[in-house]
Protein backbone atom coordinates (compact mmCIF):
# COMPACT_ATOMS: atom_id res chain seq x y z
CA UNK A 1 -16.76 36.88 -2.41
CA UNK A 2 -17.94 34.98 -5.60
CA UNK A 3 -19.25 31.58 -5.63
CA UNK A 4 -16.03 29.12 -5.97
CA UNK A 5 -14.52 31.02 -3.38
CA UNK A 6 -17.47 31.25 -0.86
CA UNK A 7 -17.63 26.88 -1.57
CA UNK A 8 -14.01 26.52 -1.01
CA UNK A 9 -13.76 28.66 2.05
CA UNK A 10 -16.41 26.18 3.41
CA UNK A 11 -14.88 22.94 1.91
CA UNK A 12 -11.38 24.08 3.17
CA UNK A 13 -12.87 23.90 6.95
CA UNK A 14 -13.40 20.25 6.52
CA UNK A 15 -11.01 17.11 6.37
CA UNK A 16 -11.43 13.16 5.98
CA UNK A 17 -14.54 11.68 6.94
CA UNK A 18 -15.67 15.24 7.90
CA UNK A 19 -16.13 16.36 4.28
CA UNK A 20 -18.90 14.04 3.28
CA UNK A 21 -21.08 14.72 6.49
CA UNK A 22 -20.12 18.39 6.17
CA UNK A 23 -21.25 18.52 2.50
CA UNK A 24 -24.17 16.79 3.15
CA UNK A 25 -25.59 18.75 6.23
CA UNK A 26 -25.32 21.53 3.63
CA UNK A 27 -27.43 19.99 1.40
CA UNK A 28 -30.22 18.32 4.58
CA UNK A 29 -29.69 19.82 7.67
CA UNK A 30 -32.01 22.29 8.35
CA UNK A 31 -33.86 23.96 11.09
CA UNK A 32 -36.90 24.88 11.32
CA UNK A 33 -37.39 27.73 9.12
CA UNK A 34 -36.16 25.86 6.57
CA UNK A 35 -32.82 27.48 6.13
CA UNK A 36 -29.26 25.60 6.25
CA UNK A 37 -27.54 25.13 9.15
CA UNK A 38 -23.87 25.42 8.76
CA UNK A 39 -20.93 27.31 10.56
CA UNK A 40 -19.47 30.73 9.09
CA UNK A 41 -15.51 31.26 7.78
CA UNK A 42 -13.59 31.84 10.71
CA UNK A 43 -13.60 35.50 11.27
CA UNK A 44 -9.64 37.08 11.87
CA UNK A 45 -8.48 37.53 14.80
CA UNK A 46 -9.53 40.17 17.29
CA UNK A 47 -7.86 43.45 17.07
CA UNK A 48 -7.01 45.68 20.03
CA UNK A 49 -8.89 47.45 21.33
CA UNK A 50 -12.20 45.95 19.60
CA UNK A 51 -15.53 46.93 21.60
CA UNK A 52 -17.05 43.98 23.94
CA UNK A 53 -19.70 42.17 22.32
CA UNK A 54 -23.29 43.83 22.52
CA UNK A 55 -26.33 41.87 23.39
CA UNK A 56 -27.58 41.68 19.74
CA UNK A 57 -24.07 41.00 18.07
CA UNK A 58 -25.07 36.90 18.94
CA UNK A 59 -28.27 37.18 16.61
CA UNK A 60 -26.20 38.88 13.72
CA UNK A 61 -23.67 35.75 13.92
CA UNK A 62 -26.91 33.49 13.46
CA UNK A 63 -28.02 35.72 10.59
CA UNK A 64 -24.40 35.39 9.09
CA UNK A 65 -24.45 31.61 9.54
CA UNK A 66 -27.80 31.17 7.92
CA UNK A 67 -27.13 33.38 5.15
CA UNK A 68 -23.39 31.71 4.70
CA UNK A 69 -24.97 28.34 4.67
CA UNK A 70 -27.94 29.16 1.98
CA UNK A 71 -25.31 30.70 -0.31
CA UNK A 72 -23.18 27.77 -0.20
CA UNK A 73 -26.43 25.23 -0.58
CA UNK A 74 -27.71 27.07 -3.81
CA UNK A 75 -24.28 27.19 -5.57
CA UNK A 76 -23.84 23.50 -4.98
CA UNK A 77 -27.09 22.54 -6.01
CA UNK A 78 -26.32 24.92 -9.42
CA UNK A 79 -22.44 23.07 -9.90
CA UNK A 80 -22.90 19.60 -7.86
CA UNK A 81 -19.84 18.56 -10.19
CA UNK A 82 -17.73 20.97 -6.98
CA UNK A 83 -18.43 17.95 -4.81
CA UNK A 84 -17.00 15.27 -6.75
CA UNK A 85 -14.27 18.11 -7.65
CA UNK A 86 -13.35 18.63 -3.99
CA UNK A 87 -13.71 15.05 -3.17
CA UNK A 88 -11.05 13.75 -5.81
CA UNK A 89 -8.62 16.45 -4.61
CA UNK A 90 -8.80 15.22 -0.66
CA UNK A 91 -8.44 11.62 -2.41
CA UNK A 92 -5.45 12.86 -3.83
CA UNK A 93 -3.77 14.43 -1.07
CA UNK A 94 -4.41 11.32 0.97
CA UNK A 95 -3.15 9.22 -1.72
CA UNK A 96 0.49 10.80 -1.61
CA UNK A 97 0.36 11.47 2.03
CA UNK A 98 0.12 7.64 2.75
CA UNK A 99 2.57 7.08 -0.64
CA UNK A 100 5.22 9.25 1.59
CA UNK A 101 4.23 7.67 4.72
CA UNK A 102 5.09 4.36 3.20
CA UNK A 103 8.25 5.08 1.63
CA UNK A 104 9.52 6.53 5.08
CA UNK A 105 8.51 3.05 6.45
CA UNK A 106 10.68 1.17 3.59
CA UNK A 107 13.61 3.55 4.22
CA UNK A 108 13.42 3.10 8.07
CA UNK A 109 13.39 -0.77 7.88
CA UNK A 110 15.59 -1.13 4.85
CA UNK A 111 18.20 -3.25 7.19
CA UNK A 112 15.52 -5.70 7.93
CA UNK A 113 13.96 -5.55 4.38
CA UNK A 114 17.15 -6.14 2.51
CA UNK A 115 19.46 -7.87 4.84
CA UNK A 116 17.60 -10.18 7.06
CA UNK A 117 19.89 -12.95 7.96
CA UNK A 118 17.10 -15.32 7.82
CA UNK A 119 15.78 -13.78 4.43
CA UNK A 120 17.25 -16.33 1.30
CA UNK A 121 18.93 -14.60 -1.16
CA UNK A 122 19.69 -15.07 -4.87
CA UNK A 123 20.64 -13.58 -7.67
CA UNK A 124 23.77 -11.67 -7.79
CA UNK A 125 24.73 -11.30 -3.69
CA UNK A 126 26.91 -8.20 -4.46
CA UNK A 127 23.86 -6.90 -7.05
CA UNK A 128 23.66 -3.33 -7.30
CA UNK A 129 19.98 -3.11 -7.31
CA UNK A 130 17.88 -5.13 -4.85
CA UNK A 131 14.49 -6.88 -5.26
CA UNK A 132 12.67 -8.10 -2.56
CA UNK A 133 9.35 -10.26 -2.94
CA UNK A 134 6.41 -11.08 -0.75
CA UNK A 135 4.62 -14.22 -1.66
CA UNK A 136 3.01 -17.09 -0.86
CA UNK A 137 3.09 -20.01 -2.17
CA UNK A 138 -0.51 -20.54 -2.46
CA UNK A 139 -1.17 -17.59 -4.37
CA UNK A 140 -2.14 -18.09 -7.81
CA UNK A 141 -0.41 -14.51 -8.97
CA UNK A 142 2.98 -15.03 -7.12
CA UNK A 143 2.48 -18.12 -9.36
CA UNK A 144 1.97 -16.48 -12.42
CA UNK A 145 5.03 -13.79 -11.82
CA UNK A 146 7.35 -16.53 -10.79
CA UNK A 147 8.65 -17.42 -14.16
CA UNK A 148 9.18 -13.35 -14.76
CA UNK A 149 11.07 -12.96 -11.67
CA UNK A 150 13.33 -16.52 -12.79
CA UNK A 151 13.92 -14.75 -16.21
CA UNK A 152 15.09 -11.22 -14.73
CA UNK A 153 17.55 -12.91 -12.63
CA UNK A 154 18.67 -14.88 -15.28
CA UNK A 155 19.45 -11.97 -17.28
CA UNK A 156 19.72 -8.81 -15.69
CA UNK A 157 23.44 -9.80 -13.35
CA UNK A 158 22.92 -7.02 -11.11
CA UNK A 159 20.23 -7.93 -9.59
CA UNK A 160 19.98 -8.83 -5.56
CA UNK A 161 17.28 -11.15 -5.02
CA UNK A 162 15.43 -11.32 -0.91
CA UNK A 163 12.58 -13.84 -0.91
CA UNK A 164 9.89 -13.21 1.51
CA UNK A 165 7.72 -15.98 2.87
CA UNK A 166 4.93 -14.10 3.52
CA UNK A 167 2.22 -16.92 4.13
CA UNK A 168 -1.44 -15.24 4.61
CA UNK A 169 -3.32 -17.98 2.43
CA UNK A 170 -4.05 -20.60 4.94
CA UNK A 171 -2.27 -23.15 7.43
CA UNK A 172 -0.52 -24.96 3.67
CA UNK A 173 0.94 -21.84 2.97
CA UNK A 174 2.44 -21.34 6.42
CA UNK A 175 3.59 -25.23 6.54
CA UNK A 176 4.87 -24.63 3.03
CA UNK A 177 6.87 -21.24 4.23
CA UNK A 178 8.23 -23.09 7.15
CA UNK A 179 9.49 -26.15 4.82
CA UNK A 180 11.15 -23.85 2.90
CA UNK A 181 12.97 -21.58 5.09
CA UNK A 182 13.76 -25.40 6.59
CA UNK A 183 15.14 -25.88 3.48
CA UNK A 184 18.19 -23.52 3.52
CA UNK A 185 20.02 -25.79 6.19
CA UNK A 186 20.44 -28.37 3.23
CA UNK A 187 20.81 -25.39 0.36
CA UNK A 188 17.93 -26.32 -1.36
CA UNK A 189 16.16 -23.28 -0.46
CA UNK A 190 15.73 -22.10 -4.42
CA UNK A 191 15.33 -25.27 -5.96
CA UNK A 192 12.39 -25.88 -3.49
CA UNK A 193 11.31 -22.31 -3.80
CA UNK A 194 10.54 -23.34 -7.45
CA UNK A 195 8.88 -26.77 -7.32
CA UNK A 196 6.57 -25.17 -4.62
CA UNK A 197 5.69 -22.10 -6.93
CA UNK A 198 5.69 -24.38 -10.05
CA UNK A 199 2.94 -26.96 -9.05
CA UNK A 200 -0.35 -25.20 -10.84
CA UNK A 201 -2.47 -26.34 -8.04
CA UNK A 202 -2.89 -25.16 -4.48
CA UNK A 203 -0.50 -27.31 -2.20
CA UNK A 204 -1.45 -30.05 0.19
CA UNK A 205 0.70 -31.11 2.91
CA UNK A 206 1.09 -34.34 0.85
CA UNK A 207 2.41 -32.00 -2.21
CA UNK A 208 4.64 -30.38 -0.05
CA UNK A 209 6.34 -33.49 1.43
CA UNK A 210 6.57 -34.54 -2.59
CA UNK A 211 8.00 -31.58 -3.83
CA UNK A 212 11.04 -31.40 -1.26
CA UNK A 213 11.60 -35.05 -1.95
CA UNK A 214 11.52 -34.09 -5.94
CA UNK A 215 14.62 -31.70 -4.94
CA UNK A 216 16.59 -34.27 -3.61
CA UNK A 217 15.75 -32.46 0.19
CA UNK A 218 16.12 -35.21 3.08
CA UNK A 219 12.24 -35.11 4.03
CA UNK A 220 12.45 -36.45 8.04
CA UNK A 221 15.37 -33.93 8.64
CA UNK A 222 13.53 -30.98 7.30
CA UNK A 223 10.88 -32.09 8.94
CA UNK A 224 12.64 -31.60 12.22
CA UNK A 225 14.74 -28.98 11.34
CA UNK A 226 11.34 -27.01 10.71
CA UNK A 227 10.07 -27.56 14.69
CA UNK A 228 12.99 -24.99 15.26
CA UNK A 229 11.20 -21.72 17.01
CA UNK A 230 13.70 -19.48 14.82
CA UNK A 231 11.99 -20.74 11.56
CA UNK A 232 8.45 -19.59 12.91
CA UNK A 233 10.31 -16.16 13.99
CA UNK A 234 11.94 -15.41 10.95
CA UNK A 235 8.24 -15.88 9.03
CA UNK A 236 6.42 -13.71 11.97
CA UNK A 237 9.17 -10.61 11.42
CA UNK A 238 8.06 -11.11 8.04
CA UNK A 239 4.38 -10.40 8.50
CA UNK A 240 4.91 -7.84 10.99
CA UNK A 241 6.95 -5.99 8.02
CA UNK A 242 4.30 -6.38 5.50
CA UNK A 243 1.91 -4.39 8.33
CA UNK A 244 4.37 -1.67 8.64
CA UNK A 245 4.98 -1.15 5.17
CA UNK A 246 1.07 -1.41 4.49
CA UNK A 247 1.22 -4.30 1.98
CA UNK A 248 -2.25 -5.92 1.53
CA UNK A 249 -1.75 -9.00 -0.54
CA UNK A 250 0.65 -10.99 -2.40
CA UNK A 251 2.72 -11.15 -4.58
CA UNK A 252 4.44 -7.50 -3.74
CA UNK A 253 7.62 -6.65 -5.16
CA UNK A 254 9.64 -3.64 -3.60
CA UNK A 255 12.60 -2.07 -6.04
CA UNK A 256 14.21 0.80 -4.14
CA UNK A 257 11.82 2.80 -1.92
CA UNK A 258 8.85 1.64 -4.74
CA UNK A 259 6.63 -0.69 -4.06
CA UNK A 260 4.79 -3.25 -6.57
CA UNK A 261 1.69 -4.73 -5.55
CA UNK A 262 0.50 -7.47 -7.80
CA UNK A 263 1.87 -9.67 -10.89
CA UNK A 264 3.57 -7.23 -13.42
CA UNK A 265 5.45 -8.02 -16.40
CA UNK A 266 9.00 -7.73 -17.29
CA UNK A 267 9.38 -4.25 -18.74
CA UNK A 268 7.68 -2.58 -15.69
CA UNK A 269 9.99 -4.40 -13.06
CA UNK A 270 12.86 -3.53 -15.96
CA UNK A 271 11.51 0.34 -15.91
CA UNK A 272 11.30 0.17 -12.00
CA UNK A 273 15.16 -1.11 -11.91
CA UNK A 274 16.65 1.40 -14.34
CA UNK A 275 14.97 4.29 -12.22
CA UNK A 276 16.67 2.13 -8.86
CA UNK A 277 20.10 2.16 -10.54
CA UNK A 278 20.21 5.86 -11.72
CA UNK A 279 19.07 7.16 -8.09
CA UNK A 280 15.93 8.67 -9.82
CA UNK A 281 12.89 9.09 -7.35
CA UNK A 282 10.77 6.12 -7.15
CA UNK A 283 7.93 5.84 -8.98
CA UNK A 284 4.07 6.09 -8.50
CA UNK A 285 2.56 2.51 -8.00
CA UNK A 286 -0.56 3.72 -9.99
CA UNK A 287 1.08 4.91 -13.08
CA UNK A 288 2.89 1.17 -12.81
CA UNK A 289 -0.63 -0.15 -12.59
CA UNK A 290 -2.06 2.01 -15.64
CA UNK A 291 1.59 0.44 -17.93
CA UNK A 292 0.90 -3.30 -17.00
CA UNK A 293 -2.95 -2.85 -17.79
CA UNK A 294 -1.75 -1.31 -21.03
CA UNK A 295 0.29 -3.84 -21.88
CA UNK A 296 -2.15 -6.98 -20.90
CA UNK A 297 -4.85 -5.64 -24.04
């Protein structure tokens, strides 16, 4: 058995968390005659007819153990770049296991995703693509996207646009979600959505009574109409979406079963949309990442 293959038939026994304390009992773990202390490969299984185990055979497995564990030792303290190696790859696989885990969570709760009755939409309502967006109103990003998002639906017609009031930034941002969800009942809902997001600083309660006045909204009825328990429901099935579908901050976009997190630019929402409407499989998040960082220099 040469070297690579004696380190990966060790490595291969290990998963998670499990790696770095099996790597490093490897490297520390001793006993005390110095030698490392780590378990053999699994041996196949037994055979027929194999002879019972003699008295001594539990000394040879030590032996075997001891002399498994200083081979693997020396060749990682020869080629220490095989951790980092090995480390990258389980990094990897639990990248695109969660990635997959993810998309099964967008395609099981696509209904309440895309079609929430209490979810404003804009946009083209018969759009062949849909957008939906997490924000908050507080957040300085979904701030800087907004006018991005106002453009694309200005010009791309087949576009379905779900908000999501997704407040996580404070008691203003939930009061400010709730005003505007209140703000549907007197179809103001967009024009409000875009005073709120449009004010460069972080809203007060006083800024958020201004705004909906700005829009022409009658301020003591959407007052009221905000006490309504179905407004506070509607923003709770929210959040409890963003936990299934693993979304950390705001603003997140989601574009067919990918998912966005963070301000992008136009051309990687437009690249996003194209691969939507020709059924192509969605696309890595990181490689979306890697584009808009491009772009920004």
């Amino acid at each position: 058995m040469n070297n690579k293959v004696l380190v990966a038939a060790f490595i291969a026994g290990l998963a998670g968390g499990v790696l770095a304390a099996g790597l490093l009992s490897v490297l520390v773990n001793r006993n005390g005659a110095g030698n490392a202390v780590v378990p053999p490969p699994a041996e196949s299984a037994a055979i027929a007819g194999k002879p019972a185990q003699t008295p001594d055979s539990g000394a040879r497995s030590d032996d075997s153990a001891k002399a498994f564990g200083e081979k693997v030792r020396a060749y990682l303290l020869r080629s220490p770049e095989v951790l980092a190696e090995a480390i990258g790859v389980l990094q990897t696989r639990q990248y695109q296991a969660g990635l997959e885990q993810q998309r099964k969570m967008i395609r099981e709760n696509a209904s309440v995703l895309r079609h929430d009755a209490d979810s404003a939409v804009g946009g083209n309502p018969d759009g062949d693509v849909t957008v939906v967006e997490f924000f908050d109103y507080n957040c300085p990003y979904c701030k800087r996207i907004h006018p991005v998002l106002k453009q694309l639906l200005a010009e791309d017609k087949g576009v379905r646009f779900v908000y999501k009031d997704f407040p996580v930034l404070g008691p203003n941002s939930v009061l400010a979600a709730r005003a505007a969800l209140a703000a549907r009942r007197q179809k103001k809902y967009e024009a409000f959505h875009d005073a709120l997001l449009e004010r460069p600083a972080k809203l007060t309660e006083e800024a958020i009574w201004q705004a909906a006045s700005k829009v022409g909204l009658d301020v003591v009825r959407l007052q009221n109409d905000m006490r309504d328990p179905a407004i506070s429901q509607a923003i709770d099935r929210n959040i409890s979406l963003g936990q299934v579908l693993r979304i950390t901050g705001t603003p997140t976009i989601v574009i067919g079963e990918t998912l966005i997190p963070g301000a992008v630019d136009r051309p990687v929402l437009d690249l996003v949309i194209q691969h939507t409407r020709a059924g192509d499989p969605p696309l890595d998040p990181r490689n979306l990442g890697r584009l808009n960082q491009t772009r920004e220099r």
